[in-house]
C-alpha atoms as a PDB file:
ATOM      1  CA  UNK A   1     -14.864 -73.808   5.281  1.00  0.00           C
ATOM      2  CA  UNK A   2     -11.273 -72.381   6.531  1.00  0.00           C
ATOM      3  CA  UNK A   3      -9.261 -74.172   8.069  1.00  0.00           C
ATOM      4  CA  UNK A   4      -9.467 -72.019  11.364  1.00  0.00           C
ATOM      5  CA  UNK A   5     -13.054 -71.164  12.717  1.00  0.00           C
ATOM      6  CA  UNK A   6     -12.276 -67.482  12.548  1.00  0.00           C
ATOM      7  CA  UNK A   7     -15.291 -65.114  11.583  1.00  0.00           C
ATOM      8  CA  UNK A   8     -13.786 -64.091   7.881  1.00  0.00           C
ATOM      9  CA  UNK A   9     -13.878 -60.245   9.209  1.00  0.00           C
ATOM     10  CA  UNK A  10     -11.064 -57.247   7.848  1.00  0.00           C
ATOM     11  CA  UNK A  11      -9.994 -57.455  12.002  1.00  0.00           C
ATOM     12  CA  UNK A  12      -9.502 -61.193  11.657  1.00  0.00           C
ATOM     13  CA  UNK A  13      -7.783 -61.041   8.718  1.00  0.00           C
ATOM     14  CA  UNK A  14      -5.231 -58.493   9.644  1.00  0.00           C
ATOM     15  CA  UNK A  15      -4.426 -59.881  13.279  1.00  0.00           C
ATOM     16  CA  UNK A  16      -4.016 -63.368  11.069  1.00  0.00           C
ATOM     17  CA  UNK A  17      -1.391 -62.110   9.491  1.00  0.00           C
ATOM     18  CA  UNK A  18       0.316 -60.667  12.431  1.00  0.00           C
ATOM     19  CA  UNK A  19       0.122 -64.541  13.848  1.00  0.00           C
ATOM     20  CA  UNK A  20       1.187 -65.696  10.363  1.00  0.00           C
ATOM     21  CA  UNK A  21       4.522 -63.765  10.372  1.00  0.00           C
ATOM     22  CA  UNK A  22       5.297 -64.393  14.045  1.00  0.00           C
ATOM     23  CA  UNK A  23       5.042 -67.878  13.276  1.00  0.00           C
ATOM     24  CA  UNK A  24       7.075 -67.539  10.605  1.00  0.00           C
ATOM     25  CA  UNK A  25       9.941 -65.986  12.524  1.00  0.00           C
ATOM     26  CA  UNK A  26       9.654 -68.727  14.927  1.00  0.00           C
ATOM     27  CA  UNK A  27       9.853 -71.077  12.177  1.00  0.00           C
ATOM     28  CA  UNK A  28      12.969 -69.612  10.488  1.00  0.00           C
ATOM     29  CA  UNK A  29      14.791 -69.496  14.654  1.00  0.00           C
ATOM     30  CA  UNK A  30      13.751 -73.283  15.067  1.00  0.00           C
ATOM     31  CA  UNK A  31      15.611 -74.240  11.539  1.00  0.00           C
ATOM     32  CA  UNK A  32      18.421 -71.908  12.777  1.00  0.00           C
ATOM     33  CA  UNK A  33      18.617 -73.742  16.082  1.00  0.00           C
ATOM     34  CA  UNK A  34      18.278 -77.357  14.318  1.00  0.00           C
ATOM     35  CA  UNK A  35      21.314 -76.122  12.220  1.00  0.00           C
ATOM     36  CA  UNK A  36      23.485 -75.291  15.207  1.00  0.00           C
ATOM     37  CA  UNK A  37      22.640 -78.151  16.966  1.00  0.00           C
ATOM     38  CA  UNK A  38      23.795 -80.436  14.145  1.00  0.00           C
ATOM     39  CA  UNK A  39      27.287 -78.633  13.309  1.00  0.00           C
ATOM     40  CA  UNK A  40      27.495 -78.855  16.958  1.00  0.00           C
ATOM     41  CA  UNK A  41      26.501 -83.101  17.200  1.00  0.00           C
ATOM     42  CA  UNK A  42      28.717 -83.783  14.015  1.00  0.00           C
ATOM     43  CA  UNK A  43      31.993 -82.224  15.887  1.00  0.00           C
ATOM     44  CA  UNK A  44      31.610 -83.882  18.782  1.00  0.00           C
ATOM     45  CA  UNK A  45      30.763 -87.178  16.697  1.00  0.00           C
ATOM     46  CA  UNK A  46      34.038 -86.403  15.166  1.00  0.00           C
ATOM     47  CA  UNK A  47      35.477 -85.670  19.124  1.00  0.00           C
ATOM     48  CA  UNK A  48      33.922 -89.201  19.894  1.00  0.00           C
ATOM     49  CA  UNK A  49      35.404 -90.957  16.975  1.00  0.00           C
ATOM     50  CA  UNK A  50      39.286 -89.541  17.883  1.00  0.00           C
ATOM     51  CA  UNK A  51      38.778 -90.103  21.886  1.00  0.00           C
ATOM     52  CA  UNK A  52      37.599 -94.197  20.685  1.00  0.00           C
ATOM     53  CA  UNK A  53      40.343 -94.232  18.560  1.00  0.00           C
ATOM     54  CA  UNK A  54      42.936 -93.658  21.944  1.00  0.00           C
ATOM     55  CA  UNK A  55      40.954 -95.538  23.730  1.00  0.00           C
ATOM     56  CA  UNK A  56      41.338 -98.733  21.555  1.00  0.00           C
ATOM     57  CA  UNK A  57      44.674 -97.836  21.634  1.00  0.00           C
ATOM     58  CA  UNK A  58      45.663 -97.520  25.711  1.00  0.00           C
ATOM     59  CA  UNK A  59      43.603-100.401  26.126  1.00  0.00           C
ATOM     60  CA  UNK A  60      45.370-102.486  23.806  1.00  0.00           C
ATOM     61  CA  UNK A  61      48.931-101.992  24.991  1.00  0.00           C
ATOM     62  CA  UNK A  62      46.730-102.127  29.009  1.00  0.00           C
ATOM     63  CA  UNK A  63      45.734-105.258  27.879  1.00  0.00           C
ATOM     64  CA  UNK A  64      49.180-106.673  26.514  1.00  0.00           C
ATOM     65  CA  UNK A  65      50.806-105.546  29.455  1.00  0.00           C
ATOM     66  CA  UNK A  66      48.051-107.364  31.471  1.00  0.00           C
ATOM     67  CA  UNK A  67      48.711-110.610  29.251  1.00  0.00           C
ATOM     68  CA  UNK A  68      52.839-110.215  29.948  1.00  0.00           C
ATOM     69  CA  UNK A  69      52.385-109.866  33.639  1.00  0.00           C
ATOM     70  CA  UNK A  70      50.029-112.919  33.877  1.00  0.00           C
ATOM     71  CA  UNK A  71      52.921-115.154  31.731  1.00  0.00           C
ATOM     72  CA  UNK A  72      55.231-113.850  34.801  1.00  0.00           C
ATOM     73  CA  UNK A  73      53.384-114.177  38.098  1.00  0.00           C
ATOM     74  CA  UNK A  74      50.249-116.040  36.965  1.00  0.00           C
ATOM     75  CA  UNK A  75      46.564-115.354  37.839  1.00  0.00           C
ATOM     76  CA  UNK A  76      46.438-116.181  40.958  1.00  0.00           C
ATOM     77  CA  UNK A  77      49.564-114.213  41.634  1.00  0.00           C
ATOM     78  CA  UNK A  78      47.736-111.067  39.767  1.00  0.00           C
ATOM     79  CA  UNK A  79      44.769-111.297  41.958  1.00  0.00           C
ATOM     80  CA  UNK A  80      46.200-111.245  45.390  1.00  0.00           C
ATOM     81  CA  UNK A  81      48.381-108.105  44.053  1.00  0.00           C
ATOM     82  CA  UNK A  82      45.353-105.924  43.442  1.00  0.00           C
ATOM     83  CA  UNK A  83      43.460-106.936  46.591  1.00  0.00           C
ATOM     84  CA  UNK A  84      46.136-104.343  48.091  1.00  0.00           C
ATOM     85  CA  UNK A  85      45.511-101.834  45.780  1.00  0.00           C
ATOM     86  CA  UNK A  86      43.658 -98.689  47.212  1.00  0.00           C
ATOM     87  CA  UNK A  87      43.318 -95.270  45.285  1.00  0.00           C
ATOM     88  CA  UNK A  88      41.113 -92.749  45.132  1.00  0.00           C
ATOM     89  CA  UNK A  89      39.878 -90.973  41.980  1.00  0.00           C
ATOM     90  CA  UNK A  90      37.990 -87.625  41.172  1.00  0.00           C
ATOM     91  CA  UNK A  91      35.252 -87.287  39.328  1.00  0.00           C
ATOM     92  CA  UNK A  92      33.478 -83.448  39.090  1.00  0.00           C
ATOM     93  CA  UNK A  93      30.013 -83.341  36.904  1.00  0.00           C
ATOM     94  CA  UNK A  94      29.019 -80.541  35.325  1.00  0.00           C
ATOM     95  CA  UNK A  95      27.219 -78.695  32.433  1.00  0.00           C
ATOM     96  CA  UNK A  96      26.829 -76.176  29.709  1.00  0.00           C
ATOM     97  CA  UNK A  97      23.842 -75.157  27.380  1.00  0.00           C
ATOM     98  CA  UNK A  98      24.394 -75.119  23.294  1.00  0.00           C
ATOM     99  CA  UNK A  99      21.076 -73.290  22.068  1.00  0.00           C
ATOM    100  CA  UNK A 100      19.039 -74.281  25.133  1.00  0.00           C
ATOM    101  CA  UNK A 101      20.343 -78.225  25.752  1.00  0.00           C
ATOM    102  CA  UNK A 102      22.096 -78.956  28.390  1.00  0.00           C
ATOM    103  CA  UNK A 103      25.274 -80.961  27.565  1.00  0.00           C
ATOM    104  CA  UNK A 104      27.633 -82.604  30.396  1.00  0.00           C
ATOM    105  CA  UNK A 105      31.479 -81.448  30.875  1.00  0.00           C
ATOM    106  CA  UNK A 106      32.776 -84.703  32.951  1.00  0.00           C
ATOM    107  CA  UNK A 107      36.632 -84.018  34.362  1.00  0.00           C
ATOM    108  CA  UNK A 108      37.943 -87.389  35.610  1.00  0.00           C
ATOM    109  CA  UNK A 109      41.456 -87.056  37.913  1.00  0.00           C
ATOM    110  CA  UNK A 110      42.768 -90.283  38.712  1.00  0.00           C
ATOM    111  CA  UNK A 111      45.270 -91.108  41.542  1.00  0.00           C
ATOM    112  CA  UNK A 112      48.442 -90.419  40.536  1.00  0.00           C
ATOM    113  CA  UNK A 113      50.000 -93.624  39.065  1.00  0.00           C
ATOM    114  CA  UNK A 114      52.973 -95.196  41.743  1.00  0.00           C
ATOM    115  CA  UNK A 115      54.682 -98.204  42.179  1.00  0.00           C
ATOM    116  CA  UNK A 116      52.587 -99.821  44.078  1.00  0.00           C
ATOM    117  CA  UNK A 117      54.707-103.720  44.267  1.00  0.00           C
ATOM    118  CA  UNK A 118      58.056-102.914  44.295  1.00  0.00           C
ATOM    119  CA  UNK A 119      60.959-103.834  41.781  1.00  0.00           C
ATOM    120  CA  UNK A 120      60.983-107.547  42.527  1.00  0.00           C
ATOM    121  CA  UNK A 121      59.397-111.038  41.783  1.00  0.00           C
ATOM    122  CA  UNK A 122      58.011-109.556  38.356  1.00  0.00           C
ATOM    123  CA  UNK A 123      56.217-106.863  40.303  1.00  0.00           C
ATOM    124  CA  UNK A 124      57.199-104.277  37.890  1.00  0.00           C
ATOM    125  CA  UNK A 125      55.021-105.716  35.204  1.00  0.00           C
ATOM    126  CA  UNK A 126      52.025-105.708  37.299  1.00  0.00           C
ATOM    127  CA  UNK A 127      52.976-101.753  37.780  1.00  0.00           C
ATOM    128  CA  UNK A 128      52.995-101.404  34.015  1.00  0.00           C
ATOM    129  CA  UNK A 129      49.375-102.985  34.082  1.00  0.00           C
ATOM    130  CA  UNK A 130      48.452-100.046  36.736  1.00  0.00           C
ATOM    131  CA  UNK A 131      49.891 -97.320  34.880  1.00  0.00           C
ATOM    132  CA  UNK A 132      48.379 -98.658  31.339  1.00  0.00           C
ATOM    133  CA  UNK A 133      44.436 -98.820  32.745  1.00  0.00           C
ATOM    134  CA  UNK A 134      45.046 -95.269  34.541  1.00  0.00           C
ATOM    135  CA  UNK A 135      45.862 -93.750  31.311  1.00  0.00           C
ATOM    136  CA  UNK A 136      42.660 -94.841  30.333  1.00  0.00           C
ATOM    137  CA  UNK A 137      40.165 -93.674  33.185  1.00  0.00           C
ATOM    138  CA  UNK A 138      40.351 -90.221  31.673  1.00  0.00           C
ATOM    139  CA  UNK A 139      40.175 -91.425  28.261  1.00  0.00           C
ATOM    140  CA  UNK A 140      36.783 -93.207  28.801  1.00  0.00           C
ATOM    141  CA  UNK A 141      35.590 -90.950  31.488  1.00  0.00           C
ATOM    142  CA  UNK A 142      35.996 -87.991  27.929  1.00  0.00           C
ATOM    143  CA  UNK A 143      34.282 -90.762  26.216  1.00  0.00           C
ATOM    144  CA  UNK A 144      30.870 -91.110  28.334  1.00  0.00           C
ATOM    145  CA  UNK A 145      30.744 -87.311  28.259  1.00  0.00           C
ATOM    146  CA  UNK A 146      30.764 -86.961  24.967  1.00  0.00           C
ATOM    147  CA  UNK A 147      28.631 -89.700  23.838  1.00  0.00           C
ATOM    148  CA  UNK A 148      26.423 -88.554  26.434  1.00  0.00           C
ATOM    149  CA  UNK A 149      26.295 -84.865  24.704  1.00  0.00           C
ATOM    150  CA  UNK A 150      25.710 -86.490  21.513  1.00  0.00           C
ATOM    151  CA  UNK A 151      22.458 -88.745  22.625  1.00  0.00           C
ATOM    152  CA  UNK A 152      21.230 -85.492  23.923  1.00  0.00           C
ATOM    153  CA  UNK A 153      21.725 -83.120  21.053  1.00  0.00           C
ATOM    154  CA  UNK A 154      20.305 -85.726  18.659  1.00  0.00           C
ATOM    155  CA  UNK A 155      17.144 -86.121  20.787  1.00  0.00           C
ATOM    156  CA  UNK A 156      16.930 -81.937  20.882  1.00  0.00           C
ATOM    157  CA  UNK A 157      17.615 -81.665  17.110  1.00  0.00           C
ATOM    158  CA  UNK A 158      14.584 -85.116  16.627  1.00  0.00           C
ATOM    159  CA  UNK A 159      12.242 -82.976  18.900  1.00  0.00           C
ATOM    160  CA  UNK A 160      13.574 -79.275  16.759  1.00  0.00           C
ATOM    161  CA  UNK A 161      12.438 -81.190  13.871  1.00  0.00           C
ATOM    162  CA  UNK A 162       9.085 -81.806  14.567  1.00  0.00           C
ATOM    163  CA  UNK A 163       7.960 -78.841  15.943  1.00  0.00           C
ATOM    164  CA  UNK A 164       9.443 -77.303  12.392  1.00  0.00           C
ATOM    165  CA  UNK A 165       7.374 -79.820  10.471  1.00  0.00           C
ATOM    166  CA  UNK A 166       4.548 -79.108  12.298  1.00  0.00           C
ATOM    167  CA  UNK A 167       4.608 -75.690  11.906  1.00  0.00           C
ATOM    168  CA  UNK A 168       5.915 -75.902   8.040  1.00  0.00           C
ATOM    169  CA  UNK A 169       3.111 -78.440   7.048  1.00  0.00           C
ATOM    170  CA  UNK A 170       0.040 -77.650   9.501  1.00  0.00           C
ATOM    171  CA  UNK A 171       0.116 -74.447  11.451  1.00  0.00           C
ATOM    172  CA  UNK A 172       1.268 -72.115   8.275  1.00  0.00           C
ATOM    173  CA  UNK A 173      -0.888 -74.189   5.659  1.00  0.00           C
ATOM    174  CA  UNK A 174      -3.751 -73.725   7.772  1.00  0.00           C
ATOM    175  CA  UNK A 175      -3.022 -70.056   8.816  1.00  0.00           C
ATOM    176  CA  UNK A 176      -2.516 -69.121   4.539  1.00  0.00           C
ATOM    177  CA  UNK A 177      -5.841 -71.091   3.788  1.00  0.00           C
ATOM    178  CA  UNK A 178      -7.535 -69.024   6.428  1.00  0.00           C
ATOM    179  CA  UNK A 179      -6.580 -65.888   4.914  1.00  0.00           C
ATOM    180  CA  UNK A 180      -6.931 -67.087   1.400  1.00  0.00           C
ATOM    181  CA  UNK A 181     -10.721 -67.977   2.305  1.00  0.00           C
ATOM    182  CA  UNK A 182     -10.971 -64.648   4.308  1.00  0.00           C
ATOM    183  CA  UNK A 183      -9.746 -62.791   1.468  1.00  0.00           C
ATOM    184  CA  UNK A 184     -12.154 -64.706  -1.026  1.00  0.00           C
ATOM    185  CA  UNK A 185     -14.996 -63.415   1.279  1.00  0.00           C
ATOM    186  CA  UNK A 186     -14.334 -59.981   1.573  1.00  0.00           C
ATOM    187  CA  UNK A 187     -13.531 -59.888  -1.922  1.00  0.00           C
ATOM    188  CA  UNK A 188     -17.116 -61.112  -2.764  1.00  0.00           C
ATOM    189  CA  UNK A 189     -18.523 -58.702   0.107  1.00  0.00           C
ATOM    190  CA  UNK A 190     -16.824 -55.844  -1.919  1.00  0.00           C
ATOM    191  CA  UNK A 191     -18.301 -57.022  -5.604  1.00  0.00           C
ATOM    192  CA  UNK A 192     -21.540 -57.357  -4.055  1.00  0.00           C
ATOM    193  CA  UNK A 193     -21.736 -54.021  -2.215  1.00  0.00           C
ATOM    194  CA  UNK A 194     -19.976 -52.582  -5.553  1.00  0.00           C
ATOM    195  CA  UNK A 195     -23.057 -54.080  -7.344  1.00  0.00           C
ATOM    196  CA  UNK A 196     -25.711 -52.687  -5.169  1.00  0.00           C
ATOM    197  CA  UNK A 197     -24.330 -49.404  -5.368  1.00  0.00           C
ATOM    198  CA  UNK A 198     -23.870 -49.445  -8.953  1.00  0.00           C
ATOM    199  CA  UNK A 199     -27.849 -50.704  -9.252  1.00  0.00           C
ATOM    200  CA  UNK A 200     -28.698 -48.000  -6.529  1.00  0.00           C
ATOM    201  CA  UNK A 201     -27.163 -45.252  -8.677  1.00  0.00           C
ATOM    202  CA  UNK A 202     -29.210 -46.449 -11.564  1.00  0.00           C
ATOM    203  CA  UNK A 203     -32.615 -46.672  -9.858  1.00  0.00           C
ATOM    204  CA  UNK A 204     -31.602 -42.895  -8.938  1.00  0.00           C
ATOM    205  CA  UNK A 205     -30.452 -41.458 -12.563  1.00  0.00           C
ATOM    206  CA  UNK A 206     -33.597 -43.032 -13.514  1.00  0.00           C
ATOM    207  CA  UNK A 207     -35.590 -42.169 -10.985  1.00  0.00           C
ATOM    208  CA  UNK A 208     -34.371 -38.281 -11.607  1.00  0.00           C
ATOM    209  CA  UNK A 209     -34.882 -38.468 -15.296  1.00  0.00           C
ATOM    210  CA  UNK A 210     -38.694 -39.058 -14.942  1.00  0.00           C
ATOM    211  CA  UNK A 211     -38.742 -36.800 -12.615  1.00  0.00           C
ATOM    212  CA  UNK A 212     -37.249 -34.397 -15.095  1.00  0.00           C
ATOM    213  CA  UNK A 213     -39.369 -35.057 -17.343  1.00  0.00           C
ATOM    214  CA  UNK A 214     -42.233 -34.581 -15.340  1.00  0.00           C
ATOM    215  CA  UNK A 215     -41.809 -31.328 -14.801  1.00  0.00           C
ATOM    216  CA  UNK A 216     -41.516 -30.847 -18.521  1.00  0.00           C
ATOM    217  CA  UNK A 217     -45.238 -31.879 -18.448  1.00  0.00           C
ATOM    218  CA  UNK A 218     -46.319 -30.056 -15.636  1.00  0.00           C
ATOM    219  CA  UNK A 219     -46.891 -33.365 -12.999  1.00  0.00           C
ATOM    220  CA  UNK A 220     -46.086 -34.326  -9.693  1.00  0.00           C
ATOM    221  CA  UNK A 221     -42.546 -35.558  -8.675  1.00  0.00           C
ATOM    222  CA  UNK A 222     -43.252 -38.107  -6.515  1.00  0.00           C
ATOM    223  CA  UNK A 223     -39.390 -39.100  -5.788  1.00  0.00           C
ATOM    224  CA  UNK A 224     -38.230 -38.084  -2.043  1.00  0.00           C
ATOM    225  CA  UNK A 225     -35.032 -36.546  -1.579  1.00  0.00           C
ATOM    226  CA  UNK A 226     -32.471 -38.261   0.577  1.00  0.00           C
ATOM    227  CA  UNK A 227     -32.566 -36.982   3.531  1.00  0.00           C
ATOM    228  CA  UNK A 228     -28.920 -34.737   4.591  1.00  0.00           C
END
């Protein structure tokens, strides 16, 4: 039995192959896709390796200048310094498609970094602790969006994947056994009737022969003519 439940008919065979090669196509765009989206995920894997890199970085000399400041006023004095603090940062979401998936673009403004404690009692430390950790707002604000585009391209290029599969390893399997089976059968149809024919012919040379010779002797032809 085929693989399909298709009637193994010339009409079913041809329109098989018109589904056969349109699947094909769609096979060979779905491999083209998966190999887009994967230059595309390893360069912004790359992106996500450089943007970690500044980020361990900024927050290494945020966090020095954190540990310096809390030598010079203390804790306690750090704490009731940023209860004054008040700033305001932008954050604008937005998007762009690479082969159909839709990737964020996150742009991250903060505040403008000022001296917020003035020049004495060791306040300018706790300034260089502000302007350290706003440098790095935008770095990890780069960070989330492109992890974030990465997550999603990998789970597009997982799900690109299997519909390839499937189509590589069922759909086209089954679709070529089809039409190897529908072949076989019309291929048999065509010995057969070639068969017939050829026995038909015979039964008629024959059939003519003794009637030829009949009339040699002078009896009956019995054989009817096929009618016009």
């Amino acid at each position: 039995m085929p693989p399909l439940n298709v009637a193994p008919t010339r009409r079913n065979y041809l329109e098989l192959q018109r589904s056969l090669r349109r699947i094909q196509e769609g096979c060979e765009l779905l491999e083209q896709k998966r190999q887009i989206l994967i230059v595309e995920l390893m360069a912004q894997v790359e992106v996500a390796k450089r943007i970690k890199d500044d980020i361990n970085r900024t927050m290494a000399a945020a966090y020095d200048a954190l540990r310096r400041a809390a030598l010079r006023v203390g804790l306690t004095g750090l704490m009731q310094q940023s209860c004054g603090i008040f700033m305001q940062h932008s954050l604008t979401f937005r998007s762009r498609a690479v082969m159909g998936v839709q990737v964020p673009q996150i742009e991250c403004s903060p505040e403008p970094f000022g001296i917020q404690f003035g020049l004495t009692d060791g306040y300018t430390r706790t300034d260089e602790v502000l302007r350290r950790f706003l440098e790095a707002i935008g770095l990890v604000a780069r960070l989330a969006e492109v992890e974030n585009a990465v997550l999603r391209l990998a789970r597009e290029i997982k799900r690109t994947q299997r519909r390839v599969n499937a189509l590589e390893k069922i759909y086209i399997p089954e679709y070529k056994g089809t039409l190897r089976y529908i072949a076989d059968v019309l291929d048999e149809r065509q010995r057969e009737e070639f068969i017939v024919l050829r026995k038909v012919k015979r039964k008629r040379q024959r059939l003519a022969a003794q009637d030829l010779h009949a009339l040699h002797e002078g009896r009956p032809c019995y054989t009817v003519s096929r009618p016009r």
